[in-house]
PDB file of N, CA and C in Angstrom:
ATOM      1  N   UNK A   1     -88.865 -73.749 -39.087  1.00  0.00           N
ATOM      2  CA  UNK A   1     -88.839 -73.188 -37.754  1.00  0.00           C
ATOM      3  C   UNK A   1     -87.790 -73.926 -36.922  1.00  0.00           C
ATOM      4  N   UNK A   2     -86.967 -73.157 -36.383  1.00  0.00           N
ATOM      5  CA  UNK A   2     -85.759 -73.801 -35.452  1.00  0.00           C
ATOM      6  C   UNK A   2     -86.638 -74.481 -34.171  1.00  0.00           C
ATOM      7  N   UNK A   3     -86.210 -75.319 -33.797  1.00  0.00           N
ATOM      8  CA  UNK A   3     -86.146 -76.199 -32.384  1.00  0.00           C
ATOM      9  C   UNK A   3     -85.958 -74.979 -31.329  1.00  0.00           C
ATOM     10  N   UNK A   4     -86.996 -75.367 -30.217  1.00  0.00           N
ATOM     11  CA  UNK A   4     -86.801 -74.493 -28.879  1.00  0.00           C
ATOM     12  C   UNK A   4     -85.104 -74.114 -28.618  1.00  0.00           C
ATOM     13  N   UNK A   5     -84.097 -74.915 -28.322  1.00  0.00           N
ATOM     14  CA  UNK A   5     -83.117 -75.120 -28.345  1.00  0.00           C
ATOM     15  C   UNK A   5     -82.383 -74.195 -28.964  1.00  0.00           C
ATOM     16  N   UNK A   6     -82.599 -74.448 -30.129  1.00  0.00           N
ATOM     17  CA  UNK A   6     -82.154 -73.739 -31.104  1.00  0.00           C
ATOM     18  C   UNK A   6     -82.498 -72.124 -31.615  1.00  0.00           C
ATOM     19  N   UNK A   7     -83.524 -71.619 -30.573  1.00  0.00           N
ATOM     20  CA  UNK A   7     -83.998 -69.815 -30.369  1.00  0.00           C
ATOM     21  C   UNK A   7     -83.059 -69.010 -29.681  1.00  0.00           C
ATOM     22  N   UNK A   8     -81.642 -69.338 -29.874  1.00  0.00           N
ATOM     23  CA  UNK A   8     -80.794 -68.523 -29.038  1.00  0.00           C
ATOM     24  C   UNK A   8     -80.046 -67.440 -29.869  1.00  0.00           C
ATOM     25  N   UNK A   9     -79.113 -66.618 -29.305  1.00  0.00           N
ATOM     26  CA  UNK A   9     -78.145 -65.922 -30.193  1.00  0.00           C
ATOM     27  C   UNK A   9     -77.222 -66.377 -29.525  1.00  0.00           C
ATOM     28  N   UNK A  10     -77.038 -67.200 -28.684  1.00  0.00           N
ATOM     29  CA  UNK A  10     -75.705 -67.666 -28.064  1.00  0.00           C
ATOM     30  C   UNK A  10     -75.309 -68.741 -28.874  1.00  0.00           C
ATOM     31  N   UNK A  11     -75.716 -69.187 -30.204  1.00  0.00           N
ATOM     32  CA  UNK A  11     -75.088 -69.760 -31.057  1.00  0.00           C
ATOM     33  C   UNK A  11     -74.975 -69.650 -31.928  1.00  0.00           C
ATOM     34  N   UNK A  12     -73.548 -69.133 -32.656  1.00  0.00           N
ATOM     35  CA  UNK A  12     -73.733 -69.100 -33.998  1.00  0.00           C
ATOM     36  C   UNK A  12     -74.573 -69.695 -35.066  1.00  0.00           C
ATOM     37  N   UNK A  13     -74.917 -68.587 -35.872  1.00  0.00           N
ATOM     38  CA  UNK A  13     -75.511 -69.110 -36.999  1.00  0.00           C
ATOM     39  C   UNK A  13     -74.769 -69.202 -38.120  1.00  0.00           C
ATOM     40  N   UNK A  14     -75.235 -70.106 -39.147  1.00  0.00           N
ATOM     41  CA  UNK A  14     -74.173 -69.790 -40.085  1.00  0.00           C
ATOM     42  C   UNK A  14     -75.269 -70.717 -41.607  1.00  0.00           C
ATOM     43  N   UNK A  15     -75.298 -69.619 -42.400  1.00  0.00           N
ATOM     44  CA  UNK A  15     -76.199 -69.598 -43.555  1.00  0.00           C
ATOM     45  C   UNK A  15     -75.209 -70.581 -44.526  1.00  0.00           C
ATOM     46  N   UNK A  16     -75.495 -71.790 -45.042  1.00  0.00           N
ATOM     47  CA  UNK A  16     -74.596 -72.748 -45.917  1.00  0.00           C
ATOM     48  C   UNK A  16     -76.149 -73.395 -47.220  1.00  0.00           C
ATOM     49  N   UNK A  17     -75.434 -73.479 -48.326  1.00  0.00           N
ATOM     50  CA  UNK A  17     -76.099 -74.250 -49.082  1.00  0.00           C
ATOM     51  C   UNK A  17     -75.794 -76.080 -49.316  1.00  0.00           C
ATOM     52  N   UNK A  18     -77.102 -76.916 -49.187  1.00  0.00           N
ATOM     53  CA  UNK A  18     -76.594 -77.884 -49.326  1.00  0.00           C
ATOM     54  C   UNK A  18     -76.800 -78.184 -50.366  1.00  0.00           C
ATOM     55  N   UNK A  19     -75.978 -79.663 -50.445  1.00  0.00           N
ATOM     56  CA  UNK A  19     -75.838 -80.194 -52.268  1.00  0.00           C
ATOM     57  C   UNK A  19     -77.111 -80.274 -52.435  1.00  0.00           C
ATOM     58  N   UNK A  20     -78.316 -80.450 -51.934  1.00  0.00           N
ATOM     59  CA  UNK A  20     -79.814 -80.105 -52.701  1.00  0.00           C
ATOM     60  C   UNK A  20     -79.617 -79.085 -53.697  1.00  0.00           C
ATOM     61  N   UNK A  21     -79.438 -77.765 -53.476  1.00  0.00           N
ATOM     62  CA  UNK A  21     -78.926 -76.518 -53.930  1.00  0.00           C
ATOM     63  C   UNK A  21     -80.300 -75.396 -53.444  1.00  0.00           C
ATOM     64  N   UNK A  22     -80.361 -75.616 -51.838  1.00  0.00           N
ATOM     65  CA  UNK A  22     -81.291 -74.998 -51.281  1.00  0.00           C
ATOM     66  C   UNK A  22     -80.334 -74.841 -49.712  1.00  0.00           C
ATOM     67  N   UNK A  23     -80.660 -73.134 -49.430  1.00  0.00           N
ATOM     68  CA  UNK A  23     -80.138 -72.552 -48.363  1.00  0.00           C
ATOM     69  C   UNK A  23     -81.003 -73.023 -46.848  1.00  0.00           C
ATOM     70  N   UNK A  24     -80.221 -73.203 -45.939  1.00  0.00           N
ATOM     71  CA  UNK A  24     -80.271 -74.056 -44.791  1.00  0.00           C
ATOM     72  C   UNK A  24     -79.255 -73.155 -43.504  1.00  0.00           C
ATOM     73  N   UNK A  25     -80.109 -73.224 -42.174  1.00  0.00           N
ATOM     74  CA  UNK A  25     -79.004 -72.580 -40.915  1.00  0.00           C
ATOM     75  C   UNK A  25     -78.645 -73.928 -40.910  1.00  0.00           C
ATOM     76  N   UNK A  26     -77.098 -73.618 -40.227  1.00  0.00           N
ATOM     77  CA  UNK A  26     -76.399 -74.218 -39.089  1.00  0.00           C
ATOM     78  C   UNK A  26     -76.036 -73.702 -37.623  1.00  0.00           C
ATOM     79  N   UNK A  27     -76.460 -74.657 -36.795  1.00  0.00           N
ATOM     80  CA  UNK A  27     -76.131 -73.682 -35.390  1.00  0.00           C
ATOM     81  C   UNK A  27     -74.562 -74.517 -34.961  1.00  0.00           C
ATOM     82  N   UNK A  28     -74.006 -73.014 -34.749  1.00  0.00           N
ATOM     83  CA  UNK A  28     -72.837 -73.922 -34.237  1.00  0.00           C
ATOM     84  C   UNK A  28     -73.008 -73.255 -32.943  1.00  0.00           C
ATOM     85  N   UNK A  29     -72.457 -74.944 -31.799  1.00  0.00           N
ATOM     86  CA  UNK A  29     -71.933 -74.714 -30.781  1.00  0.00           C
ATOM     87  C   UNK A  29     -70.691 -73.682 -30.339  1.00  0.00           C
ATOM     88  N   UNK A  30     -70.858 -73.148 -28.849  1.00  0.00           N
ATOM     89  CA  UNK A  30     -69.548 -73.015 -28.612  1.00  0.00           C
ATOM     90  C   UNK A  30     -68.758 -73.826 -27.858  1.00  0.00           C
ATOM     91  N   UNK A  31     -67.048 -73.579 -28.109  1.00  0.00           N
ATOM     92  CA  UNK A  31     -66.270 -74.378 -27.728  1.00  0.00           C
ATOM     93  C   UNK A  31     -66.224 -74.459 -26.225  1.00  0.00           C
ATOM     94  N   UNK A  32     -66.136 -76.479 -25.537  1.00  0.00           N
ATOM     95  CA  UNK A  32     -66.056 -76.591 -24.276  1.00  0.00           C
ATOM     96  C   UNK A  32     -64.961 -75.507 -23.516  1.00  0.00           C
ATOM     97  N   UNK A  33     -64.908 -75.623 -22.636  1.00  0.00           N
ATOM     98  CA  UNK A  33     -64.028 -75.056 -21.483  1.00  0.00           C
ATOM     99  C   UNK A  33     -63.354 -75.864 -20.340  1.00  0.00           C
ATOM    100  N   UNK A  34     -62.586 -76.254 -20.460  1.00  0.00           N
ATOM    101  CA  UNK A  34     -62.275 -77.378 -19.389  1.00  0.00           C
ATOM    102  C   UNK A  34     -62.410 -76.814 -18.148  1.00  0.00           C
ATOM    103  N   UNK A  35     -62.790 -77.455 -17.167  1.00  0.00           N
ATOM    104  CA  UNK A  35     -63.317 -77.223 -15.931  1.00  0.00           C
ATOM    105  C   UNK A  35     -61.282 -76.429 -14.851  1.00  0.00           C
ATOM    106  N   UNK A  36     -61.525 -75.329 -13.972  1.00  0.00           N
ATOM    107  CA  UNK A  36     -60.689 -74.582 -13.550  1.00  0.00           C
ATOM    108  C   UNK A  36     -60.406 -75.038 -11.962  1.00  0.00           C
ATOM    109  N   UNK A  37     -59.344 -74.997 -11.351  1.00  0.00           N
ATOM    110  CA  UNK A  37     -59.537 -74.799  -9.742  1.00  0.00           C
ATOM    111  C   UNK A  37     -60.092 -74.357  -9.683  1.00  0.00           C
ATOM    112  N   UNK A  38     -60.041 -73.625  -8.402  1.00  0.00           N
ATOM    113  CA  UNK A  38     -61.619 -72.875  -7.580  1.00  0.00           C
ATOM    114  C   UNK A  38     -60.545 -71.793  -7.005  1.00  0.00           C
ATOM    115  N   UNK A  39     -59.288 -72.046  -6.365  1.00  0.00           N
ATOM    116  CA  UNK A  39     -58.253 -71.583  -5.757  1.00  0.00           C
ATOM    117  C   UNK A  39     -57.741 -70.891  -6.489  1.00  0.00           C
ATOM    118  N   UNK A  40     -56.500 -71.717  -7.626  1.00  0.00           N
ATOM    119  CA  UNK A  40     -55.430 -71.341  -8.445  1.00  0.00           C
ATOM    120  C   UNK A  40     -55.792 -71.181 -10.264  1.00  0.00           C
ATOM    121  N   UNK A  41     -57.205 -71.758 -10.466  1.00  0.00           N
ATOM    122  CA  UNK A  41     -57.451 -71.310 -11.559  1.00  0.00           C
ATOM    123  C   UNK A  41     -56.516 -71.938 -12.566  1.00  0.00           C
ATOM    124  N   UNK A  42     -55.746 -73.004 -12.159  1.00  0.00           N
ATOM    125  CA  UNK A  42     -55.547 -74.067 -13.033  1.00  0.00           C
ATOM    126  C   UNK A  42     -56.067 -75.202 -14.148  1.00  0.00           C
ATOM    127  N   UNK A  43     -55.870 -75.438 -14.866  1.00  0.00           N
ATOM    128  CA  UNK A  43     -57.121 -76.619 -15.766  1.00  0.00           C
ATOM    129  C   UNK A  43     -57.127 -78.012 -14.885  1.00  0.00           C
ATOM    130  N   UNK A  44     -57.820 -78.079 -14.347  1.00  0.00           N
ATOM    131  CA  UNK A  44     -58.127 -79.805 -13.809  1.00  0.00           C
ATOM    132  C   UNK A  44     -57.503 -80.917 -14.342  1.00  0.00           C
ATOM    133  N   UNK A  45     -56.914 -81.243 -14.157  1.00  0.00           N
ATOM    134  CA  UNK A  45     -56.137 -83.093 -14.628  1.00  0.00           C
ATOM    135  C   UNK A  45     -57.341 -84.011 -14.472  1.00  0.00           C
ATOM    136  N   UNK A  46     -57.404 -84.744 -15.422  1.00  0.00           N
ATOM    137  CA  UNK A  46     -58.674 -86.045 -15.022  1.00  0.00           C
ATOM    138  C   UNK A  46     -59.944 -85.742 -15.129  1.00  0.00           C
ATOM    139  N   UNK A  47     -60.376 -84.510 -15.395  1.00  0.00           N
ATOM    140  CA  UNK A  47     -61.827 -84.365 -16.234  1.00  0.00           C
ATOM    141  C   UNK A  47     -62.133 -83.563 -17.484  1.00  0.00           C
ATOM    142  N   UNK A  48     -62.279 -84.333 -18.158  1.00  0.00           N
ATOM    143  CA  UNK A  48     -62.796 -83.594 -19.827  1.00  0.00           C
ATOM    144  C   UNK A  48     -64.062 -82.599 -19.609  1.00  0.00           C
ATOM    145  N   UNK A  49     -63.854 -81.591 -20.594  1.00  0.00           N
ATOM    146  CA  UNK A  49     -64.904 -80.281 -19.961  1.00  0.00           C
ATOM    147  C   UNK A  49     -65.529 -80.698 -21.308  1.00  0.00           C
ATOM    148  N   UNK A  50     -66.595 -81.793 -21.465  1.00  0.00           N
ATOM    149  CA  UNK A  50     -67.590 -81.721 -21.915  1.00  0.00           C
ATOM    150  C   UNK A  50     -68.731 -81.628 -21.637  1.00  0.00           C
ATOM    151  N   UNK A  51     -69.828 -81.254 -22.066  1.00  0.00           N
ATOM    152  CA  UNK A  51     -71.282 -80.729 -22.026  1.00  0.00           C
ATOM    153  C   UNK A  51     -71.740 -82.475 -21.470  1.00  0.00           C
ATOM    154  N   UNK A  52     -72.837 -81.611 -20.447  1.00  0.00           N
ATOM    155  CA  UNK A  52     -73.152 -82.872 -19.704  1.00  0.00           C
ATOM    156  C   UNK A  52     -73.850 -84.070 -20.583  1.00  0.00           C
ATOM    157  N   UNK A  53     -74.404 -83.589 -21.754  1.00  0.00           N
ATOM    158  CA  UNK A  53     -74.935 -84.556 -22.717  1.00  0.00           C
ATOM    159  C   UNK A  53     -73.456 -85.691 -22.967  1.00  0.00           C
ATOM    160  N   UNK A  54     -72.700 -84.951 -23.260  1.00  0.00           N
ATOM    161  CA  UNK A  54     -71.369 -85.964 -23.795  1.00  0.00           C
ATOM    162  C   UNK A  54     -70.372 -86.254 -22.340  1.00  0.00           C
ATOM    163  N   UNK A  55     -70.522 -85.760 -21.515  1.00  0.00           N
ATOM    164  CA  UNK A  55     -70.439 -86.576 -20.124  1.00  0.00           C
ATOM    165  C   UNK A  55     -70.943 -87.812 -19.591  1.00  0.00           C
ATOM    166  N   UNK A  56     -72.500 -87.933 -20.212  1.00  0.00           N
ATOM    167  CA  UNK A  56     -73.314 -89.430 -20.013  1.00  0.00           C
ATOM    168  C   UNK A  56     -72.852 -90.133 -20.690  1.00  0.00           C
ATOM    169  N   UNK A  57     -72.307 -90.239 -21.766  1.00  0.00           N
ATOM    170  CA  UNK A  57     -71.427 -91.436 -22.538  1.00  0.00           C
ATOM    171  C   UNK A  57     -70.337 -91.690 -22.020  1.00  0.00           C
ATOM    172  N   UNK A  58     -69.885 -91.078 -21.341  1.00  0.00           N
ATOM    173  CA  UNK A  58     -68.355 -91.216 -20.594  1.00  0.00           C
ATOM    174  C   UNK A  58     -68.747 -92.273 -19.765  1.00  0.00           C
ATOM    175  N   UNK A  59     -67.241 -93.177 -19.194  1.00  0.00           N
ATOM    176  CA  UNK A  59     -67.736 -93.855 -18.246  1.00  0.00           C
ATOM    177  C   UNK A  59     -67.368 -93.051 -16.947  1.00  0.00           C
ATOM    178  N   UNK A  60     -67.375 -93.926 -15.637  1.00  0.00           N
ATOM    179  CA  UNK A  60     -67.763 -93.308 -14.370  1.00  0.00           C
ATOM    180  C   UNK A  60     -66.013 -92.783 -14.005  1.00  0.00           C
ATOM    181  N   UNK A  61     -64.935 -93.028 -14.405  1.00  0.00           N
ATOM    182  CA  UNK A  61     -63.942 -93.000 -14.087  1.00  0.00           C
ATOM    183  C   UNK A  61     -63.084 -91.842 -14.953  1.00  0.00           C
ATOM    184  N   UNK A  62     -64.112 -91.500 -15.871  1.00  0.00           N
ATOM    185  CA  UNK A  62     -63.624 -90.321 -16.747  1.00  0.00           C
ATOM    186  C   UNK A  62     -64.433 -89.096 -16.594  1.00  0.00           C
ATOM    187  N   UNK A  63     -65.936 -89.473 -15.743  1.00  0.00           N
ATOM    188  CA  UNK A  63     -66.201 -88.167 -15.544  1.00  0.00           C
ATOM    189  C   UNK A  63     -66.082 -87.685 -14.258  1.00  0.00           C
ATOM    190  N   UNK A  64     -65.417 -87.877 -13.015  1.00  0.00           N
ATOM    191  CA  UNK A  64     -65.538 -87.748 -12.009  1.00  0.00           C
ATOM    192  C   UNK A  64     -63.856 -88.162 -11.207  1.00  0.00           C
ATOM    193  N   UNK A  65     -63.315 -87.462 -10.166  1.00  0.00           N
ATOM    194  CA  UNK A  65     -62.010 -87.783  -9.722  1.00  0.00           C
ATOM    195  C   UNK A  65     -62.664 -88.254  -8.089  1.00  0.00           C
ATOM    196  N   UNK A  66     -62.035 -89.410  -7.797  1.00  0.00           N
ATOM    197  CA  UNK A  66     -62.185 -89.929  -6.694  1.00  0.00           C
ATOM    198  C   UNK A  66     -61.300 -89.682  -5.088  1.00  0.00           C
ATOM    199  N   UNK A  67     -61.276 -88.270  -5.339  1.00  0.00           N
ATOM    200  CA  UNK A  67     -60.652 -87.895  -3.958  1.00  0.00           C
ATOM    201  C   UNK A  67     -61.614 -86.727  -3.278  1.00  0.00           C
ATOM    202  N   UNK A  68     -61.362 -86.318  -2.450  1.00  0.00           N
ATOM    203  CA  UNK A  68     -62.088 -85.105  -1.588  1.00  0.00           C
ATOM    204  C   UNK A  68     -61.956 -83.955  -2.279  1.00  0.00           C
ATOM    205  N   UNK A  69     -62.642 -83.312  -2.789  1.00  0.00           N
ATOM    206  CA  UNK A  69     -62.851 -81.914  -3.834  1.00  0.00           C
ATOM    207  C   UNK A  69     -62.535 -82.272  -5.133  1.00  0.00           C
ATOM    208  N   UNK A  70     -63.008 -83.156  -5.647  1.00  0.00           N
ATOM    209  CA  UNK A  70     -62.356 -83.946  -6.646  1.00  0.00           C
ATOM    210  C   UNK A  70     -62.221 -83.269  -7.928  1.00  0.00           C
ATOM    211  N   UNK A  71     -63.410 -82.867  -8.277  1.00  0.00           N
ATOM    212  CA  UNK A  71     -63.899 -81.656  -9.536  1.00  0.00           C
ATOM    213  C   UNK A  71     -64.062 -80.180  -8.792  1.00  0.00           C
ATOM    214  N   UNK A  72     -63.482 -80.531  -8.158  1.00  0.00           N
ATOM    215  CA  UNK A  72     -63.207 -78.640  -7.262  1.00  0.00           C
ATOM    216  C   UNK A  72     -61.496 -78.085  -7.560  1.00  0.00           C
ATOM    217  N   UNK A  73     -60.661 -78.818  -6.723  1.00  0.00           N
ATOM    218  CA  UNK A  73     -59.426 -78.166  -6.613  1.00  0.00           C
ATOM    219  C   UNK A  73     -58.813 -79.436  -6.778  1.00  0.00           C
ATOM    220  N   UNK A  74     -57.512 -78.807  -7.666  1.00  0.00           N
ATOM    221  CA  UNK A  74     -56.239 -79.288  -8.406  1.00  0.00           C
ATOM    222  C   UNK A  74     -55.622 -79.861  -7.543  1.00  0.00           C
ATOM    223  N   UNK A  75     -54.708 -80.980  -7.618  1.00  0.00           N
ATOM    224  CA  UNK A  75     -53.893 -82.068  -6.306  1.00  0.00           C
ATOM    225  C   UNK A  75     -52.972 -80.785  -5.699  1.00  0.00           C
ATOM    226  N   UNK A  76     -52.501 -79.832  -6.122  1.00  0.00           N
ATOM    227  CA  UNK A  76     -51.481 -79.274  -5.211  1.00  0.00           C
ATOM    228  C   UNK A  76     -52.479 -78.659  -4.273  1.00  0.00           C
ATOM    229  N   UNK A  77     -53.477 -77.637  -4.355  1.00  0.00           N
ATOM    230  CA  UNK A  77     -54.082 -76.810  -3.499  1.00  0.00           C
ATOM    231  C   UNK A  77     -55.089 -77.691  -2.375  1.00  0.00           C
ATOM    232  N   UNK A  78     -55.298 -79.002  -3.248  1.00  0.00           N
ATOM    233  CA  UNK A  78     -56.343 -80.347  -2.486  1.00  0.00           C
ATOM    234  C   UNK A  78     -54.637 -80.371  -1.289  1.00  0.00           C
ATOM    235  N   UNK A  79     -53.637 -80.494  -1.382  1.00  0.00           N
ATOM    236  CA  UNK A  79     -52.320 -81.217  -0.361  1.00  0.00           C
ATOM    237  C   UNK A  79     -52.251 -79.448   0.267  1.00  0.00           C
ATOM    238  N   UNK A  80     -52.114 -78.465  -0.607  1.00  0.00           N
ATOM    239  CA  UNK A  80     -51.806 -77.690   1.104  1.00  0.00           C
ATOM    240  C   UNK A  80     -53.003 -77.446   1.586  1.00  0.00           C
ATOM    241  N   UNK A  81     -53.959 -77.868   1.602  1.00  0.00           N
ATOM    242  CA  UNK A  81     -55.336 -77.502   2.357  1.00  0.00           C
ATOM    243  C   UNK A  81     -55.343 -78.445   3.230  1.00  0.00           C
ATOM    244  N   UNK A  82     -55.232 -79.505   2.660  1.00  0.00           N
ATOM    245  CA  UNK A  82     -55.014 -81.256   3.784  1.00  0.00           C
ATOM    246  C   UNK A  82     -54.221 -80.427   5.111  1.00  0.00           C
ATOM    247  N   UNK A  83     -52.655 -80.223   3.900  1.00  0.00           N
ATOM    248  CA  UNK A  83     -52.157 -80.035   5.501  1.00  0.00           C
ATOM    249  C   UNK A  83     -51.863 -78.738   6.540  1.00  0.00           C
ATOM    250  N   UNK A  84     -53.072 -77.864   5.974  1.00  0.00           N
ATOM    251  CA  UNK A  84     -53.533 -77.149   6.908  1.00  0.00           C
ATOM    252  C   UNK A  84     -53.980 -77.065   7.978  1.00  0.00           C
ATOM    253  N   UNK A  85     -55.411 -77.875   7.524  1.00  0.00           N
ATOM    254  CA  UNK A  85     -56.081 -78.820   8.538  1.00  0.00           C
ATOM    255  C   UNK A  85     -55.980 -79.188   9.191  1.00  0.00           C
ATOM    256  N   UNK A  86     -54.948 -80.202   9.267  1.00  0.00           N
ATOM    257  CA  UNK A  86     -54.013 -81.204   9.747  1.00  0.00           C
ATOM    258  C   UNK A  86     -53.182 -80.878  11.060  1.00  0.00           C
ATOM    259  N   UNK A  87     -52.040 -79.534  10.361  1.00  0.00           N
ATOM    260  CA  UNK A  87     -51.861 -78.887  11.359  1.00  0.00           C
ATOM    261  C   UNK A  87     -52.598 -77.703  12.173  1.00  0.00           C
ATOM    262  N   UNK A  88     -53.698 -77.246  12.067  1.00  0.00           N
ATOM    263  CA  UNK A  88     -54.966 -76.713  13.191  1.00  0.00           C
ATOM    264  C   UNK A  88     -55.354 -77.396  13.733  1.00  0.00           C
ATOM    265  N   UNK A  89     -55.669 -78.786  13.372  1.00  0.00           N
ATOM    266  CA  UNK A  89     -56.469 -79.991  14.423  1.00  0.00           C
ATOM    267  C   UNK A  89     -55.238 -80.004  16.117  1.00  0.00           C
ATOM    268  N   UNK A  90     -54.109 -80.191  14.803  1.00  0.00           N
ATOM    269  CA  UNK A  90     -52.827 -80.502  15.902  1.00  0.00           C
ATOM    270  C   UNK A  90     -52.834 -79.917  17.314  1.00  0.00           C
ATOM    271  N   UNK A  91     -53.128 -78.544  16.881  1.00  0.00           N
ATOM    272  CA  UNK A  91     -52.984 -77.894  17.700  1.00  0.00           C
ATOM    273  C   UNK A  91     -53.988 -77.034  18.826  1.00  0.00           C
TER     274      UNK A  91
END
């Protein structure tokens, strides 16, 4: 009987014999996705799009960017939004 986990169709199955010489599933995952702007739909610089399980092994400086929208929007769209702002306050 498969693991709760493991009651999906969102993961491949895949029927293999092992060197016992007795048939066995494999569930395969699907492949990460690296995390996107929000704006421009660019791939993020500075965070690996792994599953939050393999995120907790990461340390704190690889899973997370230390600026304002950090895991939101890409440095160009994070600078013309700044200086949007910037100039509406101005004025």
């Amino acid at each position: 009987m498969p693991t709760p986990h493991q009651r999906t169709r969102s993961e491949k199955h895949v029927s293999k014999t092992v060197p016992g010489g007795r048939r066995t599933t494999l569930y395969k995952t699907k492949n990460k996705v690296p995390l996107h702007c929000r704006l421009c739909g660019q791939p993020l610089a500075g965070i690996s799009g792994t599953s939050s399980a393999e995120a907790h092994k990461l340390n704190r400086t690889r899973r997370r960017i230390s600026r304002p929208y950090g895991g939101q929007l890409c440095h160009k769209c994070l600078k013309s939004i700044l200086g949007r702002t910037a100039r509406v306050s101005q004025a």
